[in-house]
Protein backbone atom coordinates (compact mmCIF):
# COMPACT_ATOMS: atom_id res chain seq x y z
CA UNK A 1 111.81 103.65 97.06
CA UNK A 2 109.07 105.56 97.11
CA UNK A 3 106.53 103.14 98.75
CA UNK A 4 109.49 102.57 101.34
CA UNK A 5 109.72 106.04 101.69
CA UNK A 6 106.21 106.68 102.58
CA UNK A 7 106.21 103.78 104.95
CA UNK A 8 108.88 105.25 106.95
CA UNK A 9 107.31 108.33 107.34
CA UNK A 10 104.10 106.68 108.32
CA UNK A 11 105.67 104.94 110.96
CA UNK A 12 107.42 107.81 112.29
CA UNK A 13 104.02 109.98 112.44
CA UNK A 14 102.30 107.03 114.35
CA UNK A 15 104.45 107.31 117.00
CA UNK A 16 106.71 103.77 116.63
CA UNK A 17 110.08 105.39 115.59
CA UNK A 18 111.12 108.79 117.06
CA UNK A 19 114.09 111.30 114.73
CA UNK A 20 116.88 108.88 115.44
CA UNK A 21 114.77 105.98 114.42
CA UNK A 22 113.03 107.55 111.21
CA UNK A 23 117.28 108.11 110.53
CA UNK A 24 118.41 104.29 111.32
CA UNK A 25 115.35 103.37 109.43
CA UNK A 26 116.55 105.51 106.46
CA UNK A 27 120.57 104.25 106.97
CA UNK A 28 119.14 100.59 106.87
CA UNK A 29 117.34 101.71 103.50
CA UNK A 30 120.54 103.16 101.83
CA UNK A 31 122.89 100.94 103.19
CA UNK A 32 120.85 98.06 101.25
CA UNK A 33 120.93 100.13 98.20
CA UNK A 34 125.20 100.44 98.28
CA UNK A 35 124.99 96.56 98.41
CA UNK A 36 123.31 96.63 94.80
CA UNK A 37 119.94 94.89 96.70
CA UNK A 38 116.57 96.86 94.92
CA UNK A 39 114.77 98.59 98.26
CA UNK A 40 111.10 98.51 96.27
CA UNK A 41 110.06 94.78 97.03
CA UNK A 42 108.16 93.33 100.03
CA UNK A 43 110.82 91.74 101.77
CA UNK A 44 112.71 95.12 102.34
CA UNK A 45 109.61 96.46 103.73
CA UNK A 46 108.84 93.84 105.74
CA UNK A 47 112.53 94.29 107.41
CA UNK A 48 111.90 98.10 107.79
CA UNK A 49 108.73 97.39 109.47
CA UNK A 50 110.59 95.00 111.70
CA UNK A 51 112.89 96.97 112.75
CA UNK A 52 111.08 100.10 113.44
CA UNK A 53 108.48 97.83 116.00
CA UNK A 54 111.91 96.38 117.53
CA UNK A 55 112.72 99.79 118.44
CA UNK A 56 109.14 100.32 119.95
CA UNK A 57 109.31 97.19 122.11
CA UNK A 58 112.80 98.32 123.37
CA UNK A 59 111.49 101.76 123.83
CA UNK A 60 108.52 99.95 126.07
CA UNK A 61 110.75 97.77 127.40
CA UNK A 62 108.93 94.46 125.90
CA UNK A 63 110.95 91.67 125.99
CA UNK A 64 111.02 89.75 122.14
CA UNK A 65 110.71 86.07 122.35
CA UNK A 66 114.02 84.75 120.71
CA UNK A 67 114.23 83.17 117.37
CA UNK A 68 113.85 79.41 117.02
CA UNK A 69 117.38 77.93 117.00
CA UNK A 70 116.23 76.02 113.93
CA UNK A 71 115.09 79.30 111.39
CA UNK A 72 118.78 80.45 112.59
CA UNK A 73 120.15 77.24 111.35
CA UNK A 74 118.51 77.32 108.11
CA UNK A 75 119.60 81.35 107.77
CA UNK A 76 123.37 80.02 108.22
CA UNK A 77 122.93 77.68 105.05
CA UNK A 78 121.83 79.77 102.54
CA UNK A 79 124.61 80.98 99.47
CA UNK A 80 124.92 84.57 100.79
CA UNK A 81 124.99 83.77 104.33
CA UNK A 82 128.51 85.28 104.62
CA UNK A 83 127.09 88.73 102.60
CA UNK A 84 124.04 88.79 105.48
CA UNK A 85 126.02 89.02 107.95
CA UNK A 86 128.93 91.81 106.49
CA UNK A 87 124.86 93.98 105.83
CA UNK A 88 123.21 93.02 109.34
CA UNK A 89 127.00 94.15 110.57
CA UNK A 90 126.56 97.37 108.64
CA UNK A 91 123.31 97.90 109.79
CA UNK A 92 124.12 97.78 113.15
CA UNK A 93 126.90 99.86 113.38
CA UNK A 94 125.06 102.64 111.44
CA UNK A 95 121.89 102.51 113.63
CA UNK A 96 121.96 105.13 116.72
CA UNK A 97 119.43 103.02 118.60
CA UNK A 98 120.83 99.68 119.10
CA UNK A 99 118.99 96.58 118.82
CA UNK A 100 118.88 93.31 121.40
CA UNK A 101 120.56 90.01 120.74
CA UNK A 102 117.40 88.48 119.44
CA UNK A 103 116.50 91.35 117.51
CA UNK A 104 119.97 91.20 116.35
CA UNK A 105 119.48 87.59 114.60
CA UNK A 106 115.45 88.44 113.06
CA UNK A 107 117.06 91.48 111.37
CA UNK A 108 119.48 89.03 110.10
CA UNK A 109 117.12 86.50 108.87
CA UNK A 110 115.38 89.08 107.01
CA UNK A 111 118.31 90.31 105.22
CA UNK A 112 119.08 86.47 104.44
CA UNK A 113 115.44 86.15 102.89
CA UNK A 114 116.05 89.71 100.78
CA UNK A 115 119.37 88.47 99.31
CA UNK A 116 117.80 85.23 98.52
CA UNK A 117 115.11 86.91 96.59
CA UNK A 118 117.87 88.96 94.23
């Protein structure tokens, strides 16, 4: 947690996530943990880091080109595909900045790739 920790906060002092997104950031961290998933690989990184530049581009108002129909296909196949979505769900609902439709499904695929990793 500790390298996860330190990324947060990195991100946060460069500017991409203001004190509500260091928070949803931090939610999205624990939130992983209460599903049993370790929060110390790459791939939970990676989803951090995601997240905290989708809040950027909304804050800028860029527009994020939408996932390829195919990716979300392959998401919808994997074993756990059911437990992704209850977590991307949780996410959600926890995070005070909300996230756009396409942002929606990448945070999904990314928790689809983390719980195929476990």
């Amino acid at each position: 947690m500790e390298g996860l920790k330190q990324r947060i906060e990195t991100l946060y002092e460069c500017g991409f996530v203001d004190d509500a997104g260091k928070a949803d950031l931090y939610r999205i961290v624990e939130i992983l943990q209460n599903h049993g998933i370790e929060t110390n690989d790459d791939n939970t990184g990676v989803l951090v880091t995601h997240v905290a530049a989708a809040l950027k581009r909304s804050a800028d108002g860029e527009i994020v080109t939408p996932l390829d129909a195919e990716v979300l296909g392959q998401v919808k196949e994997i074993e756990k595909y059911e437990e992704a979505v209850t977590i991307q769900k949780e996410i959600l609902d926890s995070m005070t900045h909300k996230l756009s439709a396409d942002e929606q499904d990448f945070v999904l695929v990314h928790i689809g790739t983390i719980l195929e990793s476990v």
